[in-house]
C-alpha atoms as a PDB file:
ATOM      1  CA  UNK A   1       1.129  20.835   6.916  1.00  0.00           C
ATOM      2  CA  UNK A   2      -0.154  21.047   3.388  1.00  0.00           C
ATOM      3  CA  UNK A   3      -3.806  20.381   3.194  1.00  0.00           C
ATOM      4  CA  UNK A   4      -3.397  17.078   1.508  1.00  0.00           C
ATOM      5  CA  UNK A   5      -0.396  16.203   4.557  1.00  0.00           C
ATOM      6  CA  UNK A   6      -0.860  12.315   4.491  1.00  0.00           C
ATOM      7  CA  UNK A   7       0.494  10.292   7.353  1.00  0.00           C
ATOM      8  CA  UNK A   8       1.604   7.068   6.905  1.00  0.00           C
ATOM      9  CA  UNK A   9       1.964   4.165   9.370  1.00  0.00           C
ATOM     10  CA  UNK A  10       5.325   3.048   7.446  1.00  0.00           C
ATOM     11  CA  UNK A  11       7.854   0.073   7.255  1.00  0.00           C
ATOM     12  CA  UNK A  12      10.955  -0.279   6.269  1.00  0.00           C
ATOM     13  CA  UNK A  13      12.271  -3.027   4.342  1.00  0.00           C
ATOM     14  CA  UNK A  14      15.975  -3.347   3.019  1.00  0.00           C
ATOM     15  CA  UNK A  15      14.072  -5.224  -0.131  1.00  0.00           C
ATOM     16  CA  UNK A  16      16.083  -7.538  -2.611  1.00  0.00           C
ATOM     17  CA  UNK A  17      14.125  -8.381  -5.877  1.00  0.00           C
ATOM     18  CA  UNK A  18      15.351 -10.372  -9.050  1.00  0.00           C
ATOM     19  CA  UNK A  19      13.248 -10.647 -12.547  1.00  0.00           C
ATOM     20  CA  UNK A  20      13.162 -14.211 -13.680  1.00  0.00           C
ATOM     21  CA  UNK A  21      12.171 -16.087 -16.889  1.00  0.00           C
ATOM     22  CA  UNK A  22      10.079 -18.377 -14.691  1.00  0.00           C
ATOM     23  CA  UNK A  23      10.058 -18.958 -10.351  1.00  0.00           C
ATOM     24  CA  UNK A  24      12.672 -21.309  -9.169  1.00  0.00           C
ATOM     25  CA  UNK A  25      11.653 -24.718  -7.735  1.00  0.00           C
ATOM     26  CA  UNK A  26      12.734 -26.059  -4.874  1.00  0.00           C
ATOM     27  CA  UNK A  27      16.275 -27.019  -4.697  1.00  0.00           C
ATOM     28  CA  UNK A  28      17.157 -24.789  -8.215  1.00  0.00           C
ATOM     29  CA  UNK A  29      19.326 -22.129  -8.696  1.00  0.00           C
ATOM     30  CA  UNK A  30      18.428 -19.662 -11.507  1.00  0.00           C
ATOM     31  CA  UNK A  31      20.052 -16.458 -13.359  1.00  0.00           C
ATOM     32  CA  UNK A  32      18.259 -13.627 -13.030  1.00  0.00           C
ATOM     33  CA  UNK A  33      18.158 -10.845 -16.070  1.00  0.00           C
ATOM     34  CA  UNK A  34      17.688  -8.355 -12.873  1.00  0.00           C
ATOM     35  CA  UNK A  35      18.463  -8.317  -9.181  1.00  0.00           C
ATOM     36  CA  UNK A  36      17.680  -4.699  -7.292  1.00  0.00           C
ATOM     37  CA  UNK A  37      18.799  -4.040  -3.912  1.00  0.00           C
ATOM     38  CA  UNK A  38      16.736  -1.219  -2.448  1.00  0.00           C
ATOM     39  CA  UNK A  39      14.931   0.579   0.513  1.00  0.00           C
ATOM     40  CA  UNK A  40      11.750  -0.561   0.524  1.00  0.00           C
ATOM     41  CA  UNK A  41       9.211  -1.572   3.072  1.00  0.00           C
ATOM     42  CA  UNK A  42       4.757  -0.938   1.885  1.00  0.00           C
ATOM     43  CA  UNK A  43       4.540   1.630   4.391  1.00  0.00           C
ATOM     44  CA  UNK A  44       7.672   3.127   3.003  1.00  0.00           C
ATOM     45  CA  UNK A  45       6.399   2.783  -0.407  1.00  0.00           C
ATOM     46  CA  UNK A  46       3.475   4.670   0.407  1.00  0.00           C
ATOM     47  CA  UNK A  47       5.191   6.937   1.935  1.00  0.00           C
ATOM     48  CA  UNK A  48       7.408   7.567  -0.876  1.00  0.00           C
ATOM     49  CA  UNK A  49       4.501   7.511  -3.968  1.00  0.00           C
ATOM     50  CA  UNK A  50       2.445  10.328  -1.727  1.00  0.00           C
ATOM     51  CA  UNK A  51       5.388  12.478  -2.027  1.00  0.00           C
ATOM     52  CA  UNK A  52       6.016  12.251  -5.414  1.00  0.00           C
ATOM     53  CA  UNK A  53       2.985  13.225  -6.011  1.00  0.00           C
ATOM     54  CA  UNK A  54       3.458  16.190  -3.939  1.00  0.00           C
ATOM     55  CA  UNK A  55       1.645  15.530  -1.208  1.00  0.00           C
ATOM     56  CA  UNK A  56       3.072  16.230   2.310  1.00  0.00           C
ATOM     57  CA  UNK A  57       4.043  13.249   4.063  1.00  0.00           C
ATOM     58  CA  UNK A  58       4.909  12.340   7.499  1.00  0.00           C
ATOM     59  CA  UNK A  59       4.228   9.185   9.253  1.00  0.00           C
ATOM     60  CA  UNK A  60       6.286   6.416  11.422  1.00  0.00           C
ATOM     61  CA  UNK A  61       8.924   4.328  10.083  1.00  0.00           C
ATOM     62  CA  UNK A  62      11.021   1.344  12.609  1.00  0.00           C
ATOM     63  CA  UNK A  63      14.383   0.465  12.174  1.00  0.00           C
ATOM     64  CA  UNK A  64      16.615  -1.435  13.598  1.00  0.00           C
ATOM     65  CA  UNK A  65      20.482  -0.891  15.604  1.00  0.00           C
ATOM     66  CA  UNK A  66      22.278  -3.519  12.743  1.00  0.00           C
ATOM     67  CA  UNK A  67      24.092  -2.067   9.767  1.00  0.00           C
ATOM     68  CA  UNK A  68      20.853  -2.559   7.569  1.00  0.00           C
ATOM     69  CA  UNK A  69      19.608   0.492   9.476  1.00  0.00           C
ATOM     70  CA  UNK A  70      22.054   3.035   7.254  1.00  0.00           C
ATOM     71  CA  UNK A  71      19.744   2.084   3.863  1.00  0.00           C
ATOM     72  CA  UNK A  72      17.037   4.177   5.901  1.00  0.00           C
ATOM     73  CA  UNK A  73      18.453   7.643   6.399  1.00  0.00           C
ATOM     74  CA  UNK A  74      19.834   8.415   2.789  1.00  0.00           C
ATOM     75  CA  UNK A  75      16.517   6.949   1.376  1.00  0.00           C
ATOM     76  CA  UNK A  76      14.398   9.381   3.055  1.00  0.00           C
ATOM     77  CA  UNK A  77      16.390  12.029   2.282  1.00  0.00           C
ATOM     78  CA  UNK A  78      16.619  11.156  -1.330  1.00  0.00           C
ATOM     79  CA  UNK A  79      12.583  11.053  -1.461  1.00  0.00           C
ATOM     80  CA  UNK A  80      12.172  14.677   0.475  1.00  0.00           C
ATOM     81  CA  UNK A  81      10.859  12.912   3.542  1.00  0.00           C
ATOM     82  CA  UNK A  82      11.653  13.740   6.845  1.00  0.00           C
ATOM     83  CA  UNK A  83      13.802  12.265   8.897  1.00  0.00           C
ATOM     84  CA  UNK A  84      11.195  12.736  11.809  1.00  0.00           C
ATOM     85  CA  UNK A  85       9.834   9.817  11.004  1.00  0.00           C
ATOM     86  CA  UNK A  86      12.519   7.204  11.668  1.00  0.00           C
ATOM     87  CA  UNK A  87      11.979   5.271  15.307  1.00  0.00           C
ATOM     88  CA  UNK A  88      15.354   3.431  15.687  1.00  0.00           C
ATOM     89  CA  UNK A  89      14.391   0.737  17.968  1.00  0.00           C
ATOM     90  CA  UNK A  90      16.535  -2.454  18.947  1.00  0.00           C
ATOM     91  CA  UNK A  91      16.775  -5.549  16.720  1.00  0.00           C
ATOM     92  CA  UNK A  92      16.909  -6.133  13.458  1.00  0.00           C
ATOM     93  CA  UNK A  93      15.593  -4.003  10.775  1.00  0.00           C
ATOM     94  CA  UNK A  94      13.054  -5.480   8.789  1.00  0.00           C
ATOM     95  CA  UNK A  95      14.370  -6.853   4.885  1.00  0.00           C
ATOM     96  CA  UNK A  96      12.485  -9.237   2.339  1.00  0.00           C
ATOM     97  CA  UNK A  97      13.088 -10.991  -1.228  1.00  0.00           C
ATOM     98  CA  UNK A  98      10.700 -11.380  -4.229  1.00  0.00           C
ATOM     99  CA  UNK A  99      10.976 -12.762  -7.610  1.00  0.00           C
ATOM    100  CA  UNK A 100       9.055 -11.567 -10.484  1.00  0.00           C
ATOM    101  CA  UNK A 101       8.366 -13.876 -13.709  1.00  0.00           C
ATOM    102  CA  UNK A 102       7.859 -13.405 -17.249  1.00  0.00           C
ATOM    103  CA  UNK A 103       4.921 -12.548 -17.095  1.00  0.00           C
ATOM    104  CA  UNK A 104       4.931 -10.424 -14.639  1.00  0.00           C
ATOM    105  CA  UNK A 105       3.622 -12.731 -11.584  1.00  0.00           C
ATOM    106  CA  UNK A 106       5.493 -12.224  -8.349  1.00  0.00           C
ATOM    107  CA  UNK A 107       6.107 -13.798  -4.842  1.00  0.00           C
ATOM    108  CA  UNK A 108       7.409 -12.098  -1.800  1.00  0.00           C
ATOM    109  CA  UNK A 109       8.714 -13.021   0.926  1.00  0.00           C
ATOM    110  CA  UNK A 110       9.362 -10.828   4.442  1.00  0.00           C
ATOM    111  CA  UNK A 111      10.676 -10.804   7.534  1.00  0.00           C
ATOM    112  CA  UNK A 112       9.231  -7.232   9.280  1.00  0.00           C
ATOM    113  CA  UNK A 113      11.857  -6.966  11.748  1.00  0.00           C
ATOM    114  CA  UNK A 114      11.459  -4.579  14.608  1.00  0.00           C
ATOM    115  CA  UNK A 115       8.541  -3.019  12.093  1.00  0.00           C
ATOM    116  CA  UNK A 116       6.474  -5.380  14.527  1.00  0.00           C
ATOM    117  CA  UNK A 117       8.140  -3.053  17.797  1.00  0.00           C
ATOM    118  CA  UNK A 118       6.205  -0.301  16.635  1.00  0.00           C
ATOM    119  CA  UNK A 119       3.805   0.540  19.362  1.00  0.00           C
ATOM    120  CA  UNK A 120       0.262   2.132  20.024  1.00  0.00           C
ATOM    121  CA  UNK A 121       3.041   4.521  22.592  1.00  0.00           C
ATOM    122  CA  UNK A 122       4.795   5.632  19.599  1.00  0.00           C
ATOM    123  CA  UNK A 123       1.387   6.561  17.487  1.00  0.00           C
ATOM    124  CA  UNK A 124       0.076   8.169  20.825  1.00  0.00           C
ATOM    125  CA  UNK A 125       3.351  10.257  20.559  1.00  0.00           C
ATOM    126  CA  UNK A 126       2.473  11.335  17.621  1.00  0.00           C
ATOM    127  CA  UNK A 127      -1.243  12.113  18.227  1.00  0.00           C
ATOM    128  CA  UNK A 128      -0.987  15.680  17.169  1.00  0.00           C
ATOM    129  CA  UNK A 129       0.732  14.751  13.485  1.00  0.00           C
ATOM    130  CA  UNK A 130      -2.439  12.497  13.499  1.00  0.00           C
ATOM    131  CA  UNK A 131      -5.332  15.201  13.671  1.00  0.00           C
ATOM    132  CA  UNK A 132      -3.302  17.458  11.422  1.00  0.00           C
ATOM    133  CA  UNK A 133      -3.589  14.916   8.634  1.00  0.00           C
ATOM    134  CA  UNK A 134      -5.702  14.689   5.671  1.00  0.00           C
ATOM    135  CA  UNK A 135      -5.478  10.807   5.641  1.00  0.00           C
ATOM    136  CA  UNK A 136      -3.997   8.180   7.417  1.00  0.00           C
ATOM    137  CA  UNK A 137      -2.891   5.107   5.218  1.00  0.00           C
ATOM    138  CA  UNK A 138      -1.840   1.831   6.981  1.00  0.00           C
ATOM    139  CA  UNK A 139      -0.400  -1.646   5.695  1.00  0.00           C
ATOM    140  CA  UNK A 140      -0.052  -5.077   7.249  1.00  0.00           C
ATOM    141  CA  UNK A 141       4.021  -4.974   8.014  1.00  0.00           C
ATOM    142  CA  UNK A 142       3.424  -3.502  11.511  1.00  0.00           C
ATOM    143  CA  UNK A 143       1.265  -5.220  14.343  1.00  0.00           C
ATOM    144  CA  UNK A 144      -2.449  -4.168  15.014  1.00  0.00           C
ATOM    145  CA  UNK A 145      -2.221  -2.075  17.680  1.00  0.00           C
ATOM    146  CA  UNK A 146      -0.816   0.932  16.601  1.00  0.00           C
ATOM    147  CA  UNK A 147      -2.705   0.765  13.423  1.00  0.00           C
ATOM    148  CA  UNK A 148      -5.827   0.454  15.862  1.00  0.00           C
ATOM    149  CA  UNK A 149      -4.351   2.982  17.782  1.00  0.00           C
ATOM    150  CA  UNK A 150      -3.835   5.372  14.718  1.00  0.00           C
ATOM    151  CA  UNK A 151      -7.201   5.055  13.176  1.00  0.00           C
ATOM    152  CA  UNK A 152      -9.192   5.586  16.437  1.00  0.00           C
ATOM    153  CA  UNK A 153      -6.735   9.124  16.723  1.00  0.00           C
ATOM    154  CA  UNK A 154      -8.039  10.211  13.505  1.00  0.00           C
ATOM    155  CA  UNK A 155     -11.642   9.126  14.001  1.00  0.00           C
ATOM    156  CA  UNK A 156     -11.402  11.366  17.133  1.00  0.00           C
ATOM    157  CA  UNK A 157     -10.128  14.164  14.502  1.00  0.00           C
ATOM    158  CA  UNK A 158     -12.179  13.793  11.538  1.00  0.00           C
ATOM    159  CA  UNK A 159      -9.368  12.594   9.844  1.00  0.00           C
ATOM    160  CA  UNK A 160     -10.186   9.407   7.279  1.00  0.00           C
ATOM    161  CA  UNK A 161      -8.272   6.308   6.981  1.00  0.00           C
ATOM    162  CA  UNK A 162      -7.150   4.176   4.224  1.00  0.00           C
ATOM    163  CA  UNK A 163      -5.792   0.396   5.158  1.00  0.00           C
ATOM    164  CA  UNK A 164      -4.623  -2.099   2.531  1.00  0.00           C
ATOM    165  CA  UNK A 165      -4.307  -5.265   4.778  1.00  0.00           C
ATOM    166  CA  UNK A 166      -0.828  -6.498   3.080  1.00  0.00           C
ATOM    167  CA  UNK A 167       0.659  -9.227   4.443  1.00  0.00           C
ATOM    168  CA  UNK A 168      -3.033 -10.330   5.212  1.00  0.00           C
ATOM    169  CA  UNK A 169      -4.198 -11.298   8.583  1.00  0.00           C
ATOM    170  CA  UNK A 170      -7.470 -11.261   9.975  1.00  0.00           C
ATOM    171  CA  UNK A 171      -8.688  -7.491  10.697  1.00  0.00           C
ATOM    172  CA  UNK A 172      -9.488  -6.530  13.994  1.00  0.00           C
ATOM    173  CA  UNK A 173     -13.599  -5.086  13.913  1.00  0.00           C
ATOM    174  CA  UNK A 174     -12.572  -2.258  15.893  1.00  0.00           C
ATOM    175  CA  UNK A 175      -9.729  -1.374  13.092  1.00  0.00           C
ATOM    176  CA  UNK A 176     -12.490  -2.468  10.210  1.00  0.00           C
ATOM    177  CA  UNK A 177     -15.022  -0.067  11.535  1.00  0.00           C
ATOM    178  CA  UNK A 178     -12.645   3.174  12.134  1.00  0.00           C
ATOM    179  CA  UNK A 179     -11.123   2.088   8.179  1.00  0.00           C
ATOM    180  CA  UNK A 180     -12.892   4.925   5.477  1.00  0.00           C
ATOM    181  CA  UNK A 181     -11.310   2.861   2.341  1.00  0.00           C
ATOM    182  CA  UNK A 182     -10.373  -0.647   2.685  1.00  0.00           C
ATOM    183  CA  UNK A 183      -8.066  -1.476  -0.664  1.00  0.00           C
ATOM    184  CA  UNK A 184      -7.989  -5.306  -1.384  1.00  0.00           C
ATOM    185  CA  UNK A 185      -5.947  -7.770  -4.276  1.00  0.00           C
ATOM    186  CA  UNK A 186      -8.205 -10.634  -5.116  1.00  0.00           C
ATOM    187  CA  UNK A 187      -5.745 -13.155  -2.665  1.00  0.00           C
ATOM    188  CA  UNK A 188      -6.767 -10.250   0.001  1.00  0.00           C
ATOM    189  CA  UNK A 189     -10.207 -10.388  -0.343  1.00  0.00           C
ATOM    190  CA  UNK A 190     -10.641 -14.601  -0.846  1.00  0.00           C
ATOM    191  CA  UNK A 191      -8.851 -14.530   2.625  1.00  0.00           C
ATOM    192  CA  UNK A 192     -11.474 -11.458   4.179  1.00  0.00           C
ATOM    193  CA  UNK A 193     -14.622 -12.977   2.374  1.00  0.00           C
ATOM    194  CA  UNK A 194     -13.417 -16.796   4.223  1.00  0.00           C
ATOM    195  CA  UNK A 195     -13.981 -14.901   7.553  1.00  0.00           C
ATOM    196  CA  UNK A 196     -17.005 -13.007   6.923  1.00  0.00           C
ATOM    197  CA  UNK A 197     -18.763 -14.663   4.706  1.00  0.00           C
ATOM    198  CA  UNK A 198     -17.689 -18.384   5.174  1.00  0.00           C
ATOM    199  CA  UNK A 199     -18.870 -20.726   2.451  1.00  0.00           C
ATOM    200  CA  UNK A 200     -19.450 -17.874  -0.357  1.00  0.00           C
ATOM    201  CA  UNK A 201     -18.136 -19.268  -3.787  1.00  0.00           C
ATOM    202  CA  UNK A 202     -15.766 -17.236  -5.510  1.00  0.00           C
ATOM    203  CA  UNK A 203     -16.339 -14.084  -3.352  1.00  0.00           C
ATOM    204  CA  UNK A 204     -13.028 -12.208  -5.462  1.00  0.00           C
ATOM    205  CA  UNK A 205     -14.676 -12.625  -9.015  1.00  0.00           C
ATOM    206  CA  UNK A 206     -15.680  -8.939  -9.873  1.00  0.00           C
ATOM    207  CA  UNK A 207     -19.280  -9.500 -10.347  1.00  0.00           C
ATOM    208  CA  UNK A 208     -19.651 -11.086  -6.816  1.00  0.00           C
ATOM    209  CA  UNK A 209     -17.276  -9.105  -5.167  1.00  0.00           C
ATOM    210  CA  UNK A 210     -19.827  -6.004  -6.237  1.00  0.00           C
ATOM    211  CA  UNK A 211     -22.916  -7.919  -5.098  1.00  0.00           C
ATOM    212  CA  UNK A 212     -21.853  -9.885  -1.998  1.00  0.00           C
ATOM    213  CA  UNK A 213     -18.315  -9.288  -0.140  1.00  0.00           C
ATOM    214  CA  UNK A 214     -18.580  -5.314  -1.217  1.00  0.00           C
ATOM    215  CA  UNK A 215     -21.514  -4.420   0.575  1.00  0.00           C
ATOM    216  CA  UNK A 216     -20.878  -7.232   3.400  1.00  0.00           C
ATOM    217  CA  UNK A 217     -17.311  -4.995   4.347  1.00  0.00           C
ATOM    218  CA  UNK A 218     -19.440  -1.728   3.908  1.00  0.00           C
ATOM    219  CA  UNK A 219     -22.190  -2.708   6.538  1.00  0.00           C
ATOM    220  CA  UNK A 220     -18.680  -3.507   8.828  1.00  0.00           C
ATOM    221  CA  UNK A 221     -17.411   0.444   8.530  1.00  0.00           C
ATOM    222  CA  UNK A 222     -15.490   1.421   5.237  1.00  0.00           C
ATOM    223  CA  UNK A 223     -16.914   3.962   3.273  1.00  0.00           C
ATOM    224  CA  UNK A 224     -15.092   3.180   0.172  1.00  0.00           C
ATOM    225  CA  UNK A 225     -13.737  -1.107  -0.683  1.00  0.00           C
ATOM    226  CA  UNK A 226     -11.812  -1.362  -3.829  1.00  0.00           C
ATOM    227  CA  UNK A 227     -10.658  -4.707  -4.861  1.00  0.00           C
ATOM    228  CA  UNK A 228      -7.766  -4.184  -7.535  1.00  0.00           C
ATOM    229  CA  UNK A 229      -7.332  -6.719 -10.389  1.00  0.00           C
ATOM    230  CA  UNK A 230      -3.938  -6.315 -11.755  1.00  0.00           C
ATOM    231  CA  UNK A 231      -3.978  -6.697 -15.478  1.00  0.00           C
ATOM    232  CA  UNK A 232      -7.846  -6.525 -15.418  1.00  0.00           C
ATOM    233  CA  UNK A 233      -7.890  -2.720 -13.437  1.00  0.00           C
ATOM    234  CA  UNK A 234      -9.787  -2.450 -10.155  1.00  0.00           C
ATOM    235  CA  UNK A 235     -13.092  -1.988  -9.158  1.00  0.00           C
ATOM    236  CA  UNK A 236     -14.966  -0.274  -6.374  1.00  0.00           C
ATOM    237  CA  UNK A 237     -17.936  -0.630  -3.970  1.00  0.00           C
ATOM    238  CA  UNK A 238     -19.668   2.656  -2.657  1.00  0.00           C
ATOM    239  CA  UNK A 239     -23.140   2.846  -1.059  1.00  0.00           C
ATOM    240  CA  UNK A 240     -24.194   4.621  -4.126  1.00  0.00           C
ATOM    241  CA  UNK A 241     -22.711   1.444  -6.126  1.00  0.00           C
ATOM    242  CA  UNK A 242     -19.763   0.258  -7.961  1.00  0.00           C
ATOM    243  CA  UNK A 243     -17.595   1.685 -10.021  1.00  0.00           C
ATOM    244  CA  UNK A 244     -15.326  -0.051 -12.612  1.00  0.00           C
ATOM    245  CA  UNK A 245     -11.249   0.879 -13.674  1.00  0.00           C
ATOM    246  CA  UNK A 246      -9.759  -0.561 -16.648  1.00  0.00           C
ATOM    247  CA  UNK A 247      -6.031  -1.386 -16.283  1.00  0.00           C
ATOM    248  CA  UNK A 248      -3.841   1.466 -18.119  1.00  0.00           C
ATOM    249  CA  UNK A 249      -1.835  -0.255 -20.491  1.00  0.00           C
ATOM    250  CA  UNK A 250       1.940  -0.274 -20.333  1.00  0.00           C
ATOM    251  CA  UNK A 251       5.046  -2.157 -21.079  1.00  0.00           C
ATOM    252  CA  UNK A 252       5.792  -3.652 -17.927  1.00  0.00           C
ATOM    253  CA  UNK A 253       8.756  -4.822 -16.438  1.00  0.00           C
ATOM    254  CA  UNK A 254       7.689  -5.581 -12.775  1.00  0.00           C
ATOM    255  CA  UNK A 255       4.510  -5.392 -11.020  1.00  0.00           C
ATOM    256  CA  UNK A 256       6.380  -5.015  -7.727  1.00  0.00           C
ATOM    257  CA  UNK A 257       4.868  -2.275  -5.530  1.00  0.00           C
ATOM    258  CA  UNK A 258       2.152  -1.517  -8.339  1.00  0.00           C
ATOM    259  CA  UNK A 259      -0.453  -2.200  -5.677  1.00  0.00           C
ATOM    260  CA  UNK A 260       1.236   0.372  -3.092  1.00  0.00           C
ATOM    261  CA  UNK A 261       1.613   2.966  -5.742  1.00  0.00           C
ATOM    262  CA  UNK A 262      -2.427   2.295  -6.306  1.00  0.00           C
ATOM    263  CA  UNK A 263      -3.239   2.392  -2.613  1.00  0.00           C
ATOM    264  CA  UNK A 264      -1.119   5.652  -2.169  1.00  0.00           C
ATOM    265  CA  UNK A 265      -2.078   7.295  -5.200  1.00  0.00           C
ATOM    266  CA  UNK A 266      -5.972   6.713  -4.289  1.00  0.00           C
ATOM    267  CA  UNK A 267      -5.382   7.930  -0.851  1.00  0.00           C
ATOM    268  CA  UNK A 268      -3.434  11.267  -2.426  1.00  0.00           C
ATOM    269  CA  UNK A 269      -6.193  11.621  -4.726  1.00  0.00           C
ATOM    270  CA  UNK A 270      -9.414  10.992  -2.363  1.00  0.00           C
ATOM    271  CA  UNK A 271      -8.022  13.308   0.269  1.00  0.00           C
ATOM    272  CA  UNK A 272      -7.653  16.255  -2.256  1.00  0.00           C
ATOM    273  CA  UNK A 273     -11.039  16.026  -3.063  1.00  0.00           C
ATOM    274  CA  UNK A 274     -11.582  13.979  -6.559  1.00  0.00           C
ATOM    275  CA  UNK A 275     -14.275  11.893  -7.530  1.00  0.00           C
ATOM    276  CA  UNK A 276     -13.732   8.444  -6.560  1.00  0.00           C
ATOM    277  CA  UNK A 277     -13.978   7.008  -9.953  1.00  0.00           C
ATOM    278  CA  UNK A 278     -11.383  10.404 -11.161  1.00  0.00           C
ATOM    279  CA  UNK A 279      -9.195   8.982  -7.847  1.00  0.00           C
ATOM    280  CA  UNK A 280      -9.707   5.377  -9.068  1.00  0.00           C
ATOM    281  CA  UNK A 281      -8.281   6.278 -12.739  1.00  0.00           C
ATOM    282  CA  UNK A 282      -5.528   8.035 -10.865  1.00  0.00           C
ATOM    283  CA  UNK A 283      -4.459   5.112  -9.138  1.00  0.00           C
ATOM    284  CA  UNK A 284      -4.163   3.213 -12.293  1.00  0.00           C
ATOM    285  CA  UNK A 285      -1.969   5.202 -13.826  1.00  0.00           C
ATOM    286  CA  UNK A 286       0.453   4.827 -10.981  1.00  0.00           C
ATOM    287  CA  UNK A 287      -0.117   1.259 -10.606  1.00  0.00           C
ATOM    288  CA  UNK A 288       0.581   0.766 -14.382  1.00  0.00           C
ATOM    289  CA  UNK A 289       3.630   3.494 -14.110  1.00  0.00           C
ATOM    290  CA  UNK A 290       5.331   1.529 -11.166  1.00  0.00           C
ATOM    291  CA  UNK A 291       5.754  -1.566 -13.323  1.00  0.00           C
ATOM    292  CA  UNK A 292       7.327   0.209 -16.068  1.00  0.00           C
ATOM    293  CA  UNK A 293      10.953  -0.134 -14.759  1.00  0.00           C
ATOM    294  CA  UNK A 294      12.403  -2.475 -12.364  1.00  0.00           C
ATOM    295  CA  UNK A 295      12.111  -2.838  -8.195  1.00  0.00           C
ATOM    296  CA  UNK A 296       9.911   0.032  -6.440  1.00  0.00           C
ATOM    297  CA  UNK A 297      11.947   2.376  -5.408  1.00  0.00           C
ATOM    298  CA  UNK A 298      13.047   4.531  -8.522  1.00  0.00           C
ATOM    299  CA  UNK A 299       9.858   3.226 -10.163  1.00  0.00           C
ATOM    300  CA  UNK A 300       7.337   5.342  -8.546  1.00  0.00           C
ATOM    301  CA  UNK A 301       6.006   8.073 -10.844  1.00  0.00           C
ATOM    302  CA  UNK A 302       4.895  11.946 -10.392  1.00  0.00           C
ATOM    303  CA  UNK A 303       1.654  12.848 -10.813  1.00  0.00           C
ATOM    304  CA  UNK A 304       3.109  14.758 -14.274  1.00  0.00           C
ATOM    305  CA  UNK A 305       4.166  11.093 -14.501  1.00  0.00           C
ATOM    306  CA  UNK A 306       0.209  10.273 -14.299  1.00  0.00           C
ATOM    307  CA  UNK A 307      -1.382  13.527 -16.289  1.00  0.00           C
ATOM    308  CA  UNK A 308       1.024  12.075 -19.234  1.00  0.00           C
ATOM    309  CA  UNK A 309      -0.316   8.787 -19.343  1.00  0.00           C
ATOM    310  CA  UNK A 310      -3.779   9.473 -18.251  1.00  0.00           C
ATOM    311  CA  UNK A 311      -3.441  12.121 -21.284  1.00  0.00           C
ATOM    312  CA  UNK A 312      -2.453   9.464 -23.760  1.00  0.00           C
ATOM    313  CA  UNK A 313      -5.351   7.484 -23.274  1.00  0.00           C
ATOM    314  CA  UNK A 314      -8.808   7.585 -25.441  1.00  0.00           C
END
């Protein structure tokens, strides 16, 4: 594999999205301006924004035996992955909905499907893709144990580890401890700082995210905790310190999967050796880039996608 191979613990989602002037409330039908039916999944998103920006990819993706199942083939093709890393399984295969606002706000909601069968046996399986990796990114739309599973394979091998806990549930110490860059939205991190540091007062504000919840995750194993902001950039904790991101600004159409295209493109970037704030700018861009057209999918940019804009910038 290519020295910047990255090996994603996927899902797949048959995803249907809709822009809308406003959310519905309960009991309301509304017309959208946009609905997009699409493979998507955040591991396949990952998955996807890694190889666009030429990275190799490889990684495990669960579907399911129901005619949902045929989105998956085609879309991997269509985004040079290989097919390698489909596990049909059976059940059903995982699909979710999400509504994006004027301005720009969105709610999701999923059902993972057999992306929940995928096993610690099938990342054992693939032990050898593991330690040939130069990072191994994770997301929240698969159970714990193969993500544990995973990550304690590549600590074995050298090999670092990126997890952005999405859908959040509680994280596992073992998995916290074998994680090398933990990537947080504010909702994330209010949820993680509740656990760990119960009682703090707005732990997700910037300012004490750098001074208390930062350093608390950093004692617990990550090398590297960014918490991203949307519209107000990201920042990140180090042991050295923190380092700020402006937002990179766009016309947006929908934020959808402008976290995963952040998440994969700081993963790409870290694991070819930049500079974490030069792999923080990085992500940005493709955060800002995936909300310039709408659903995920098609929206993912190159990384001559992300010189362009980075090279329009003061």
């Amino acid at each position: 594999m290519a020295d910047e191979s990255i090996f994603v613990l996927g899902s797949f989602v048959v995803s249907c999205s809709a822009k809308v002037s406003r959310f519905p409330r309960p009991g309301e039908s509304l017309a959208a301006d946009i609905v997009t039916i699409e493979p998507g999944g955040k591991g396949l998103n990952l998955a996807v924004a890694a190889r666009r920006l030429g990275a190799g990819v490889d990684g495990l993706l669960a579907v399911g035996d129901d005619i949902a199942s045929a989105f998956a083939a085609p879309a991997l093709a269509k985004a040079s992955l290989p097919a390698t890393m489909l596990i049909r399984l059976p059940g059903k295969t995982g699909s979710g909905v999400g509504f994006t606002d004027a301005q720009g706000e969105t709610c999701l909601a999923v059902d993972a499907g057999v992306n929940r069968a995928l096993s610690a046996g099938h990342v054992r399986e693939a032990a050898a893709r593991i330690a040939a990796a130069a990072m191994v990114m994770a997301q929240f739309e698969i159970a714990d144990e193969p993500i544990r599973a995973a990550f304690a394979l590549a600590r074995q091998a050298g090999v670092p580890t990126l997890l952005n806990p999405s859908p959040f549930r509680a994280i596992p110490a073992e998995m916290l401890a074998d994680t090398h860059v933990l990537v947080l939205n504010q909702t994330e991190a209010e949820a993680l700082a509740a656990e760990i540091l119960p009682g703090a007062s707005a732990p997700a504000e910037p300012g004490r995210f750098v001074a208390e919840l930062g350093p608390a995750l950093l004692a617990l194993g990550p090398e590297l905790v960014v918490l991203t902001l949307g519209a107000a950039g990201a920042v990140a904790v180090t042991a050295e310190g923190a380092i700020g991101q402006a937002a990179l600004q766009v016309e947006a159409v929908d934020s959808l999967g402008a976290g995963d295209a952040f998440a994969a493109t700081l993963g790409v970037a870290l694991s070819r050796g930049l500079a974490t704030a030069d792999a923080l700018r990085q992500a940005a861009a493709a955060g800002a880039i995936a909300t310039r057209r709408a659903g995920v999918f098609e929206a993912l940019g190159t990384q001559a996608d992300i010189d362009q804009l980075l090279g329009m910038q003061p």
